[in-house]
Protein backbone atom coordinates (compact mmCIF):
# COMPACT_ATOMS: atom_id res chain seq x y z
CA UNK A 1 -55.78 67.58 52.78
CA UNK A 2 -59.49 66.32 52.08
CA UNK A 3 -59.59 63.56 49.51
CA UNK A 4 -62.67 62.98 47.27
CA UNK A 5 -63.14 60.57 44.18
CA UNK A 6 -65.30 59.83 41.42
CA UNK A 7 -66.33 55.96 40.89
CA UNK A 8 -67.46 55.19 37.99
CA UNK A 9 -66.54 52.40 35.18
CA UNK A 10 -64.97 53.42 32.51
CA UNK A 11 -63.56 56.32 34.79
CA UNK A 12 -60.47 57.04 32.69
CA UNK A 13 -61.83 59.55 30.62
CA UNK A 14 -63.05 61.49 33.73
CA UNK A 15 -62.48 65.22 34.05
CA UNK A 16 -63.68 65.36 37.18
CA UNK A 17 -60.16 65.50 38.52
CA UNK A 18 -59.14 68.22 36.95
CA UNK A 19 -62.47 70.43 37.05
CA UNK A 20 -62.20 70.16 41.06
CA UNK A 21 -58.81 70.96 40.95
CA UNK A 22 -59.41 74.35 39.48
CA UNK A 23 -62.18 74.54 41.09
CA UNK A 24 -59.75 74.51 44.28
CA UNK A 25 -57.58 76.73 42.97
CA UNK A 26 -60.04 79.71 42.82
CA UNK A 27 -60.37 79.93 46.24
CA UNK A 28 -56.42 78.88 47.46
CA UNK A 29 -57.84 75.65 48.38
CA UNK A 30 -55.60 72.14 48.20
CA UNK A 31 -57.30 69.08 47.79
CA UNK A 32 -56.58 65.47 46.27
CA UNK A 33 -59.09 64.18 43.99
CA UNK A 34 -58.79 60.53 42.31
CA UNK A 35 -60.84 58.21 40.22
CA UNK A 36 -62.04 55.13 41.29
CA UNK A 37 -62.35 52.31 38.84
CA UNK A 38 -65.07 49.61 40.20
CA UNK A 39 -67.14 47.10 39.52
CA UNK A 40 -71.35 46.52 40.09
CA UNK A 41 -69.88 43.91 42.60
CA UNK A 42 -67.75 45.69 44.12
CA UNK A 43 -68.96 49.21 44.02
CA UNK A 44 -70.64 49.28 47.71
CA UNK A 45 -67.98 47.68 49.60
CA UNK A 46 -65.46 50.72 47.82
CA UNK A 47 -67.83 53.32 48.92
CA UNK A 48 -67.49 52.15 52.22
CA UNK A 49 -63.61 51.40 52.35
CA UNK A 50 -63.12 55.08 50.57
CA UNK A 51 -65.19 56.80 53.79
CA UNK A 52 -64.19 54.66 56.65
CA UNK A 53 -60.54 55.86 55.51
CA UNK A 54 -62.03 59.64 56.00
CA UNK A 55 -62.82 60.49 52.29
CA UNK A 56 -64.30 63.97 52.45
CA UNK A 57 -67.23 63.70 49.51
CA UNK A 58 -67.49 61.11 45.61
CA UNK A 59 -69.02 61.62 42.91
CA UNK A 60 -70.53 58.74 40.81
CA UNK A 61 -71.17 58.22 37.26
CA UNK A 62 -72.29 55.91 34.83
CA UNK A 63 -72.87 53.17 35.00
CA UNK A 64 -73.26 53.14 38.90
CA UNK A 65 -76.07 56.67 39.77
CA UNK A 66 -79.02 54.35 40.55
CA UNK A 67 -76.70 51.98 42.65
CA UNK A 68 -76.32 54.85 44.66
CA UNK A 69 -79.15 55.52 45.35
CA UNK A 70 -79.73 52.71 47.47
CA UNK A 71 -76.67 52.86 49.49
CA UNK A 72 -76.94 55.94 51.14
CA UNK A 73 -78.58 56.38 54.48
CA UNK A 74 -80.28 59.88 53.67
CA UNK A 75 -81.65 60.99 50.05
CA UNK A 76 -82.31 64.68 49.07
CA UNK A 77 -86.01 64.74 48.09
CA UNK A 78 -84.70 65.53 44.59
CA UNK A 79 -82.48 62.36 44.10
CA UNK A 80 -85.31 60.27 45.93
CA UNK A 81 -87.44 61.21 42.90
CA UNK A 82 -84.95 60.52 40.40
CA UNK A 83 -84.31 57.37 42.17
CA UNK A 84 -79.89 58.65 40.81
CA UNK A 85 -77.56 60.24 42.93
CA UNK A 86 -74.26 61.59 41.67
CA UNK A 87 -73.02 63.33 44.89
CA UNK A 88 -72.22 61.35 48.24
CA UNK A 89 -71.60 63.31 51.25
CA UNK A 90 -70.33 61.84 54.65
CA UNK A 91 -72.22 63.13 57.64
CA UNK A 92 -70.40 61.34 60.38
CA UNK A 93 -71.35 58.10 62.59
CA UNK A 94 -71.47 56.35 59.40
CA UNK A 95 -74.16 58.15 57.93
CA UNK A 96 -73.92 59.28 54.32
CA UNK A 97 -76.14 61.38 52.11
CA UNK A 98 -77.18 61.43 48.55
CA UNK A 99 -77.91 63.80 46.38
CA UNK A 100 -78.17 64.29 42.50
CA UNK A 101 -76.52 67.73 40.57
CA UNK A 102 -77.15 66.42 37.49
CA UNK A 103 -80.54 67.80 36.23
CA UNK A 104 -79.65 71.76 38.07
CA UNK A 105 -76.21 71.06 35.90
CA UNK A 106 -78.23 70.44 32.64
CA UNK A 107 -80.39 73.69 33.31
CA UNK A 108 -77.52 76.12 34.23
CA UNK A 109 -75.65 74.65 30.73
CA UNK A 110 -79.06 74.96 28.47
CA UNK A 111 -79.37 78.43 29.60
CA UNK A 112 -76.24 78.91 28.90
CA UNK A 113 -76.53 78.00 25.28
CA UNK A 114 -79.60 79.49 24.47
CA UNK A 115 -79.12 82.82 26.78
CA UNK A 116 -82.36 82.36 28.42
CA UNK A 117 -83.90 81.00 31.49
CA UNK A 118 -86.66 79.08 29.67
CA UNK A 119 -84.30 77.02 27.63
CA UNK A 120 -87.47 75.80 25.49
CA UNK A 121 -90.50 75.41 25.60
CA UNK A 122 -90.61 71.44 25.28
CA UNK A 123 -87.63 69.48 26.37
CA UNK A 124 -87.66 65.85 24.44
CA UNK A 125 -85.60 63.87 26.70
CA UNK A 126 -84.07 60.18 25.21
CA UNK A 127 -83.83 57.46 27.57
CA UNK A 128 -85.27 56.20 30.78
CA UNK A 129 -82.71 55.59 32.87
CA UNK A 130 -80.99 57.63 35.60
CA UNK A 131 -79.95 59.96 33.54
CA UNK A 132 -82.77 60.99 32.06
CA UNK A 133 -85.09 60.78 35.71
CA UNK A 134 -82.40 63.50 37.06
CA UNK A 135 -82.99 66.00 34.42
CA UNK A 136 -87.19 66.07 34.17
CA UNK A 137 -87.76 67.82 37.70
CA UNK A 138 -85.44 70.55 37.71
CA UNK A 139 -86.38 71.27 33.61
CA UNK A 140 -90.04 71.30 34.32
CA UNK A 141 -89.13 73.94 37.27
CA UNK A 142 -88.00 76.48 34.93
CA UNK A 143 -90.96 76.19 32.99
CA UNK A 144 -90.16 73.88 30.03
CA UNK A 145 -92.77 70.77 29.46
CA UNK A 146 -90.59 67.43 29.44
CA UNK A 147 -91.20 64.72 26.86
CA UNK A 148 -89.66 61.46 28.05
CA UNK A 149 -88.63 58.85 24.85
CA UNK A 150 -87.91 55.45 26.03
CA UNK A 151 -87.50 52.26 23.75
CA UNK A 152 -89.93 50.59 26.24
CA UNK A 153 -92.50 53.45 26.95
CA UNK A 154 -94.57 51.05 30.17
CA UNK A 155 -90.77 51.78 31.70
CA UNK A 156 -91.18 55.23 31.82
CA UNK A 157 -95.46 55.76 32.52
CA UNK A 158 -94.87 55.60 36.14
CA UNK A 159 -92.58 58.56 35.91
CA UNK A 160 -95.88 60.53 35.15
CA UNK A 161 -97.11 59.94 38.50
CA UNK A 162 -93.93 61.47 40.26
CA UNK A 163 -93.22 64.65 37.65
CA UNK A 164 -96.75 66.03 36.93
CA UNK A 165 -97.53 67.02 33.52
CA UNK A 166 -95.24 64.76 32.25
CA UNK A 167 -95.30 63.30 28.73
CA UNK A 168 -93.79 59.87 27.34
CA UNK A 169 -93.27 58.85 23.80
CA UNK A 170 -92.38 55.05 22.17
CA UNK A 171 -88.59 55.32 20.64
CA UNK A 172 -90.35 53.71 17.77
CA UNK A 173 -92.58 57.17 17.22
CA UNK A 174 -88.91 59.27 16.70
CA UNK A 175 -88.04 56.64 14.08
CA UNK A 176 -90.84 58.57 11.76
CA UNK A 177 -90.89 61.67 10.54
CA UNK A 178 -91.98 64.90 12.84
CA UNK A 179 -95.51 65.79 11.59
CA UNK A 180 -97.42 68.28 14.58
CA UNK A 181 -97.46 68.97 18.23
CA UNK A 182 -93.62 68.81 19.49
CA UNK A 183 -92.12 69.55 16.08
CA UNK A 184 -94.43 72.41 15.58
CA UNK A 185 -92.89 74.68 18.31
CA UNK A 186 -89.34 75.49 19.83
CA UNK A 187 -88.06 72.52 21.62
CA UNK A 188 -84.19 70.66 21.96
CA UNK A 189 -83.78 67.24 21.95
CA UNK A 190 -81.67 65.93 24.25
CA UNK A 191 -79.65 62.28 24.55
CA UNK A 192 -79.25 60.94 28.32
CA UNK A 193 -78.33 57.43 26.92
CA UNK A 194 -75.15 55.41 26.36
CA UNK A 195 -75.19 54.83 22.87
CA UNK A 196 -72.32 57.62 22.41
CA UNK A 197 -70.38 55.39 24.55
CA UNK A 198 -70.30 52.80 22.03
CA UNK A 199 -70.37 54.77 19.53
CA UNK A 200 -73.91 53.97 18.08
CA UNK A 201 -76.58 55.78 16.51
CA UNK A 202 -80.34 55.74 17.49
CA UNK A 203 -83.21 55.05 15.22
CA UNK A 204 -84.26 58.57 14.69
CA UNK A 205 -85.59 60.18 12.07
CA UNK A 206 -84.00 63.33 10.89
CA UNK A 207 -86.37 65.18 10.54
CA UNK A 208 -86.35 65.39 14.66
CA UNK A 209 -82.29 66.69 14.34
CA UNK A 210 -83.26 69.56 11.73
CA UNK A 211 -86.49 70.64 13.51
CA UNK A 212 -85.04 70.75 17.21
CA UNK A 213 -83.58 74.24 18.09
CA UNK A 214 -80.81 72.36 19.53
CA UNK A 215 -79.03 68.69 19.89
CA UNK A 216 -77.54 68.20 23.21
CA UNK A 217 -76.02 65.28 24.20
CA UNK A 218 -75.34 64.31 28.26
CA UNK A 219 -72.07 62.79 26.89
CA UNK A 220 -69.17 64.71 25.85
CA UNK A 221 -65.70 64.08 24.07
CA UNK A 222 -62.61 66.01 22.47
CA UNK A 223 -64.23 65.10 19.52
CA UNK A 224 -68.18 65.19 18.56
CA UNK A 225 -69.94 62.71 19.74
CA UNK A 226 -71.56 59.84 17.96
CA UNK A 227 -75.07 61.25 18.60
CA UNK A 228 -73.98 64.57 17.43
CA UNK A 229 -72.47 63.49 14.16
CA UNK A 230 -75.78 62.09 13.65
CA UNK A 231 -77.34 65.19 14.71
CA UNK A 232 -75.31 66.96 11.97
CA UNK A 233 -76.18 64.61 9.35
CA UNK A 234 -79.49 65.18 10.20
CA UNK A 235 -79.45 68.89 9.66
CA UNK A 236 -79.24 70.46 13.25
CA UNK A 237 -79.23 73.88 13.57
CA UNK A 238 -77.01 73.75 16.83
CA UNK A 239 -75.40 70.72 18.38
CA UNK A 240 -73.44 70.88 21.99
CA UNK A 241 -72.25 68.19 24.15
CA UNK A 242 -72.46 67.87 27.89
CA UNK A 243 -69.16 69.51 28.90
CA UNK A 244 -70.60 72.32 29.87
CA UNK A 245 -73.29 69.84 32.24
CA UNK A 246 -70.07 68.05 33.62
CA UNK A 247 -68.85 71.33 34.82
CA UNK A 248 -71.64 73.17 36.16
CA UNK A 249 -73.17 69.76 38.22
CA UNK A 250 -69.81 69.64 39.91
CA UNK A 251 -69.53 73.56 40.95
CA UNK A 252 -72.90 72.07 42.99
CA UNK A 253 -71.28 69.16 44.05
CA UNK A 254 -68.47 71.34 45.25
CA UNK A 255 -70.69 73.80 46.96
CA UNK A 256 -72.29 70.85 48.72
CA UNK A 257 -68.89 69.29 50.40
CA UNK A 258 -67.55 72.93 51.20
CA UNK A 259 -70.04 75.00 53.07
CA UNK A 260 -72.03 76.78 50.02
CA UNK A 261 -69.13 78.09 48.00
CA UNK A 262 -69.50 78.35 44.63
CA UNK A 263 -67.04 78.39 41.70
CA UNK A 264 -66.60 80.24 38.59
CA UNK A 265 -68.10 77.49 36.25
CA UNK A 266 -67.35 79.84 32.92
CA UNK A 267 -63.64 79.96 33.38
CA UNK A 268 -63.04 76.26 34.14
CA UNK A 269 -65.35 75.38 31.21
CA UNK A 270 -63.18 77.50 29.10
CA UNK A 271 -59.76 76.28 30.48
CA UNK A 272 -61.21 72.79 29.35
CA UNK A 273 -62.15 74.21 25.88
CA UNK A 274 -58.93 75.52 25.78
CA UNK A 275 -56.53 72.81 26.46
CA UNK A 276 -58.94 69.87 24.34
């Protein structure tokens, strides 16, 4: 039976277990997949031990993505660019690839929501981490412009010489009202930070929640997030979390580690609808 594993820390919340497990199912496949609890120390020595001892594929998530990145021996030009992978693939002789499924995940979701393969025309992205750099080249190649927001805005300016067209905003600029240019026409607004983690809100004005088309946030929860309840404070017209993100980045991830076949994303995302 192939084992695979998600790292990550906290990892107890992850429904990664059960996701590939039904993802499994669909095609009479067995498999054993576990979470791995680690630490920034100890993180690259795991990935090792959980290989040498023939693991079969890992995921990573917060807060170890850009960690990753530097430990495999082959990068997908994709995750190079985002400088995050989420996907680790063995490839024999010690050699391991990285990959990110994160921003395709994001994409699939959004048109999801919104019935349409341009999601929006202007994607306003929050935060400058990992995260965020997965999401900005596979949103810009369905035709949306992406607006990076980062509390320190030099972080994110080089980010404008590797995604073309581009734009980046101060956090300080959402803390005022919307006046023209984004707010004017269709966009969503989008968290990729922690702060739902902790359960914080950001400094944004609300007149960003009520003119967005939709308030997505990357993290998701049996209950609404932290950002959302913000969101709905704020007067959003739609708010969705990133359950429907977690599921479709993994049907790629699972593709990846077993020769190109895809799952059924809708009826997993329901089953997890269902049993919340």
């Amino acid at each position: 039976m192939n084992h695979f594993t998600v790292f990550g820390n906290p990892i107890a919340h992850s429904l990664s277990p059960k996701i590939h497990q039904l993802f499994a199912e669909q095609f009479g496949m067995q498999l054993s997949y576990t979470r791995s609890l680690s630490s920034a120390a100890n993180f690259p020595t795991e990935v090792a031990r959980f290989f040498r001892h023939g693991g079969a594929g890992a995921n990573v998530t917060v807060p170890f993505k850009e960690r990753a990145a530097s430990l495999v021996t082959h990068l997908t030009a994709r995750a190079e660019r985002a400088g995050s992978v989420n996907t680790l693939i063995p490839l024999g002789l010690g050699q391991l690839a990285g990959d990110t499924t994160d921003g395709f995940g994001l994409c699939r979701d959004l048109q999801r929501l919104t019935g349409s393969e341009l999601p929006a025309p202007q994607i306003v992205v929050i935060g400058g981490g990992g995260a965020a750099r997965s999401i900005i080249e596979p949103l810009q190649a369905v035709g949306s412009k992406v607006v990076i927001v980062n509390r320190t805005r030099a972080r994110v300016e080089p980010l404008r010489e590797l995604f073309p067209g581009l734009q980046v905003m101060d956090l300080a600029e959402l803390a005022l009202a919307p006046k023209s240019g984004i707010a004017s026409s269709g966009f969503i607004l989008i968290n990729a930070t922690s702060a739902s983690l902790q359960g914080a809100d950001l400094d944004i004005h609300p007149g960003w929640m009520s003119a967005a088309e939709l308030v997505y946030d990357m993290m998701y929860g049996v209950h609404a997030t932290a950002f959302l309840k913000q969101a709905e404070r704020g007067g959003a017209k739609v708010t969705a979390d990133g359950l429907g993100m977690l599921v479709e980045q993994a049907a790629l991830s699972f593709a990846l580690w077993h020769d190109g076949l895809t799952p059924k994303t809708e009826l997993v995302l329901k089953a997890l609808r269902d049993s919340a």
